[in-house]
Structures are given as C-alpha cells and as structure tokens.
C-alpha atoms as a PDB file:
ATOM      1  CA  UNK A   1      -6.171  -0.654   0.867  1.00  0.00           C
ATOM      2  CA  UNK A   2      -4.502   1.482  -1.547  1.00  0.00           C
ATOM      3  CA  UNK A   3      -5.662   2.805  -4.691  1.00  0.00           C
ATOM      4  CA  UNK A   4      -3.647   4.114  -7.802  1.00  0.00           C
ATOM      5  CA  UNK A   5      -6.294   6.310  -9.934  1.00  0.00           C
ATOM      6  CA  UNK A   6      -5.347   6.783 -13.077  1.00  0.00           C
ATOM      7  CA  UNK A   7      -5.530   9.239 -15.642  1.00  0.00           C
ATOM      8  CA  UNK A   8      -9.176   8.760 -17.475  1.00  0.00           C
ATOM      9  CA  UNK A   9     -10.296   8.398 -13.995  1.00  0.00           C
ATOM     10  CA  UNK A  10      -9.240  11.883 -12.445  1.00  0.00           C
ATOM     11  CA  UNK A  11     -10.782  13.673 -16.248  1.00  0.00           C
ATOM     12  CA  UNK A  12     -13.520  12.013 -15.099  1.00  0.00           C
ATOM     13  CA  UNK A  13     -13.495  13.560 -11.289  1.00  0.00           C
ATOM     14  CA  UNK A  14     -12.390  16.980 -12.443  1.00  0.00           C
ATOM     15  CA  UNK A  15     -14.970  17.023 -15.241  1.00  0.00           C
ATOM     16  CA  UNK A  16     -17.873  15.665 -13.203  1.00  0.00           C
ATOM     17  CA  UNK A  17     -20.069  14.501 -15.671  1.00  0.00           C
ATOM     18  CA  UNK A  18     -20.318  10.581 -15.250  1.00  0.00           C
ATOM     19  CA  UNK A  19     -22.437  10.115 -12.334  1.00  0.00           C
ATOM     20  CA  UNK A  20     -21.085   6.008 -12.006  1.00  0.00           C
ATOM     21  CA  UNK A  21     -17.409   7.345 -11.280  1.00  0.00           C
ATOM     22  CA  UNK A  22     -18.260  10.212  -9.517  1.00  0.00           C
ATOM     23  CA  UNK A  23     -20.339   7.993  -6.984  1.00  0.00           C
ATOM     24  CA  UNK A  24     -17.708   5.239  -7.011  1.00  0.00           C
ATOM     25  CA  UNK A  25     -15.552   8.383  -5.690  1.00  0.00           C
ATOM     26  CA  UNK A  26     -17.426   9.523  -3.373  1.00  0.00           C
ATOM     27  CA  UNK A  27     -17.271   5.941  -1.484  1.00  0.00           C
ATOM     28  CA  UNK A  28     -13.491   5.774  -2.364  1.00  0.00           C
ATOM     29  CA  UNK A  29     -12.869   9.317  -0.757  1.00  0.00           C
ATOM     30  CA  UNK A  30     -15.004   8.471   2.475  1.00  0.00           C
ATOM     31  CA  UNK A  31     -13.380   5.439   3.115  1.00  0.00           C
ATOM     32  CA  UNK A  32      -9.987   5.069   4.879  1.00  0.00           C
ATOM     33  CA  UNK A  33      -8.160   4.124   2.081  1.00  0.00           C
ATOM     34  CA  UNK A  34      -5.003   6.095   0.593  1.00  0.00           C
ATOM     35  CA  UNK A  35      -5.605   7.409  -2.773  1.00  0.00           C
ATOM     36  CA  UNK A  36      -2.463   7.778  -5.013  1.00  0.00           C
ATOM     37  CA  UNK A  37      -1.890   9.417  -8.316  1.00  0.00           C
ATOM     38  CA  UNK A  38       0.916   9.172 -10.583  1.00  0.00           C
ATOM     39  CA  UNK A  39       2.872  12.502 -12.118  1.00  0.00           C
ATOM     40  CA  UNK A  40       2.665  10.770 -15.317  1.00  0.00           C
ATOM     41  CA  UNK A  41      -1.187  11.357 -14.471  1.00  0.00           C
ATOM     42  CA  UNK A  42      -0.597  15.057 -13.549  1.00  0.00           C
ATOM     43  CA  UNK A  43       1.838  15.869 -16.643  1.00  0.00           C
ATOM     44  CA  UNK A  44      -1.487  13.985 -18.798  1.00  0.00           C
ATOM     45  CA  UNK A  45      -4.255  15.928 -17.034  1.00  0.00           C
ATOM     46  CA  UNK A  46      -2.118  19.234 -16.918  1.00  0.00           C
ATOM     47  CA  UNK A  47      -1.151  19.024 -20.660  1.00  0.00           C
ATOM     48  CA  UNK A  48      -5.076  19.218 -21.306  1.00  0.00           C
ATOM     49  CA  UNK A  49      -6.297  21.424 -19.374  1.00  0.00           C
ATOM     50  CA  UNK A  50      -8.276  24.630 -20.099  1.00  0.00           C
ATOM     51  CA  UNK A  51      -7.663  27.342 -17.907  1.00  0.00           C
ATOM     52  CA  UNK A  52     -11.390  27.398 -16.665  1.00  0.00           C
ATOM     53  CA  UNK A  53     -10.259  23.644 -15.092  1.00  0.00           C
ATOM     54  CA  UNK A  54      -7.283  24.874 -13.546  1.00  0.00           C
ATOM     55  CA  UNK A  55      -8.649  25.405 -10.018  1.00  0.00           C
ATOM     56  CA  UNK A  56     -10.589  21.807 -10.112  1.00  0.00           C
ATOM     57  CA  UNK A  57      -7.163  20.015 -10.941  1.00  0.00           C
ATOM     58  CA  UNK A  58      -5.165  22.045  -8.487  1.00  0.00           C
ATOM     59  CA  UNK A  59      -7.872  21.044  -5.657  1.00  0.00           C
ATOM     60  CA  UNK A  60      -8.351  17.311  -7.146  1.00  0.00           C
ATOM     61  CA  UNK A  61      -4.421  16.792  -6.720  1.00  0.00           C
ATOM     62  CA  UNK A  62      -4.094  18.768  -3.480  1.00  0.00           C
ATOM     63  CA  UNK A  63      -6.184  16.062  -2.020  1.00  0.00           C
ATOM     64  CA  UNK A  64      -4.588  12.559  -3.239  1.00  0.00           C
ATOM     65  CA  UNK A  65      -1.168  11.756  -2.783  1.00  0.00           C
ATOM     66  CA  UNK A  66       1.527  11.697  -5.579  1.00  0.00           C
ATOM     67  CA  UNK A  67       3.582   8.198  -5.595  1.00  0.00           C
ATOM     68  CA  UNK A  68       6.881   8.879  -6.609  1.00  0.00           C
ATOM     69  CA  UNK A  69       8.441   7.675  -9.692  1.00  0.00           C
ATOM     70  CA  UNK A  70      12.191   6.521  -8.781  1.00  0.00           C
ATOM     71  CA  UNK A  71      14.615   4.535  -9.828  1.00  0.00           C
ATOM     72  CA  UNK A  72      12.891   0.912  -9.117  1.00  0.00           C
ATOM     73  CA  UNK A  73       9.704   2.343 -10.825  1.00  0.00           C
ATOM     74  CA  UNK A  74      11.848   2.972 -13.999  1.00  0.00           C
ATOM     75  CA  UNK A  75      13.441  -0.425 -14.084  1.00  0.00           C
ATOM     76  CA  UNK A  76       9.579  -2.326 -13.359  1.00  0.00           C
ATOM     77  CA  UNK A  77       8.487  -0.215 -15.864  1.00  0.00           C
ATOM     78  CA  UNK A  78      11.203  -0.855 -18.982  1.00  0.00           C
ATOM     79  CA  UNK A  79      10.805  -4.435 -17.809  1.00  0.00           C
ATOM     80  CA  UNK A  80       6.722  -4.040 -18.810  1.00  0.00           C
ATOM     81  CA  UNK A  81       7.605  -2.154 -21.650  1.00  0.00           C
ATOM     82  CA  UNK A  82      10.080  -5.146 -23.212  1.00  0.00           C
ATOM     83  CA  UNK A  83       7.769  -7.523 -22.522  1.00  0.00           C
ATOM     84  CA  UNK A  84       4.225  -5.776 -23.317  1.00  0.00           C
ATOM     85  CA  UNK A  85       4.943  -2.897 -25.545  1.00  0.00           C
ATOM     86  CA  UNK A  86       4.880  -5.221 -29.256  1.00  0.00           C
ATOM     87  CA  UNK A  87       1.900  -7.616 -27.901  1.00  0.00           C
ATOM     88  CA  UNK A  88      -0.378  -5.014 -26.573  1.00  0.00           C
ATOM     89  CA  UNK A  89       0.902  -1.764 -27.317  1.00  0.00           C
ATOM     90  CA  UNK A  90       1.709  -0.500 -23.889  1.00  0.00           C
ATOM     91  CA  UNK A  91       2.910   2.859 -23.670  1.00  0.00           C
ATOM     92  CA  UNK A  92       5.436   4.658 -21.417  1.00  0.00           C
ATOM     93  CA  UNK A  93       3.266   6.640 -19.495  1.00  0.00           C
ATOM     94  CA  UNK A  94       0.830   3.075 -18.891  1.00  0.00           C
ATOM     95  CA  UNK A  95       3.685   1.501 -18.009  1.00  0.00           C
ATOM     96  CA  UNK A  96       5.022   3.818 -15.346  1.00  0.00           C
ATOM     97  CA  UNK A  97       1.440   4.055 -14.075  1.00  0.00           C
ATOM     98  CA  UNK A  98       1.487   0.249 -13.384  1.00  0.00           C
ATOM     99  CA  UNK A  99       4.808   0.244 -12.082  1.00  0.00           C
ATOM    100  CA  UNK A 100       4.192   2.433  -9.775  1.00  0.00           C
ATOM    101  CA  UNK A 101       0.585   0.442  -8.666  1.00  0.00           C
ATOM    102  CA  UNK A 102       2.989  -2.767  -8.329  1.00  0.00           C
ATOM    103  CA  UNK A 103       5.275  -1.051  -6.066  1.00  0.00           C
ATOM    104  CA  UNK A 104       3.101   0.866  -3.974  1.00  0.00           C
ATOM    105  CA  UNK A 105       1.186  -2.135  -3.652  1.00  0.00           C
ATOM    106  CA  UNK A 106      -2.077  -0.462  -4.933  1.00  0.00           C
ATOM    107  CA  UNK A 107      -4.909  -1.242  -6.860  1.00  0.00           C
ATOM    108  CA  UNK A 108      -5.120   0.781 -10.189  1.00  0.00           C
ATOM    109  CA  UNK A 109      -8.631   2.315 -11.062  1.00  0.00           C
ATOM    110  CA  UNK A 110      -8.927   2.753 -14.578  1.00  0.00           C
ATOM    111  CA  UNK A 111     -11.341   2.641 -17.516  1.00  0.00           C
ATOM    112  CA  UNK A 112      -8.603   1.416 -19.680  1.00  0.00           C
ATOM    113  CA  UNK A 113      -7.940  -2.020 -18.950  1.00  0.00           C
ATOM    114  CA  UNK A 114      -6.630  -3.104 -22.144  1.00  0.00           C
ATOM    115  CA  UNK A 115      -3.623  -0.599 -21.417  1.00  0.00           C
ATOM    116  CA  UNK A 116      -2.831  -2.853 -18.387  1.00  0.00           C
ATOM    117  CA  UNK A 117      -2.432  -6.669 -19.044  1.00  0.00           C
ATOM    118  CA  UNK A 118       0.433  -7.048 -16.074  1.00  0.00           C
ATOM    119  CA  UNK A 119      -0.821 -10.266 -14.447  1.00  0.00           C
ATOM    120  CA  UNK A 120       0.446  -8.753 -10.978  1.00  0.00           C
ATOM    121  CA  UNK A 121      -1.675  -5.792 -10.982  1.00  0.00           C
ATOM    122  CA  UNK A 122      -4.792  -5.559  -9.367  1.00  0.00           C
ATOM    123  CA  UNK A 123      -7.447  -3.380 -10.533  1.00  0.00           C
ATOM    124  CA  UNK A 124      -9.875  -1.847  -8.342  1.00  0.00           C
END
C-alpha cells in the first residue's frame, strides 16, 4: 500500500503533540508501506515554520518520499478544480494533493476530509 500524507497530518508529526496521529504513525512508519508527501505539502509546512522546527521538518521530509507534481497531475487536478472548486470550495493546493494520491495510486491521510470529496480517492 501507498500512502499520500497530507499537510495537517505532517504539522501534526513534526509538532508531536496528538498522541492518536503520532501512534497511527508509528504503525504507518513500521510497516512496509511507501509513504509519500506532496511539495504542495512542503511549500505549506515550510511557509509556517519557526526556525526552532526547522531541523524536525528537514528530518520528517528526509524520510518520506516526495511524489512529483507533472504534467498529468496538473491536468487531474484543473479537472477537480472545474468540477469541485464552486460546490465545495476546493482549493489548488487540495486539489494537487489529490491528484497526485489518484495517480500514485495512494491513499491520502488527512484530517480534512471535507477538502477531498473526489469519489476516486481513497482515504487512509
């Protein structure tokens, strides 16, 4: 299995401070599964960060993988855009984030579900 962890979720890693996530991670970074994480993610966490959480990020995303955002993940990503942006509000950076969980064939861990109503995206 593959995993797309978005952005709330790696705050949540890097911060440490809710112990459901962190254990959830734990299992998730054990296991033999590839954990992915978008740039959109970095560019969010990065724009954020105080410099005291500088090291943490560096060492979070020095340990996942980042899925690259190309061409196809731009097209799947206007197409969610047209058709979710006026019903549910999705923004760019959500919908590169599921684009890029569609075409990586990953599930996307996130807290904000709302931000994702693609029917073919699975959430982990």
């Amino acid at each position: 299995m593959t995993v797309l962890v978005d952005s709330d979720i790696l705050i949540e890693v890097s911060r440490g401070r809710d112990q459901d996530i962190l254990s959830r991670w734990m299992e998730l970074s054990h296991s033999r599964n590839d954990i992915l994480y978008s740039p959109v993610s970095a560019a969010e966490l990065w724009a954020g960060a105080r410099p005291r959480e500088h090291q943490a990020l560096t060492n979070l995303f020095a340990a996942l993988r980042c899925a690259p955002v190309d061409a196809a993940t731009g097209q799947q990503a206007g197409d969610y855009l047209r058709h979710y942006r006026q019903s549910h509000s999705v923004e760019l950076g959500d919908a590169l984030i599921a684009a890029t969980a569609v075409l990586n064939h990953a599930q996307l861990w996130t807290r904000n579900r709302k931000h994702y109503p693609m029917k073919e995206l699975s959430l982990y």
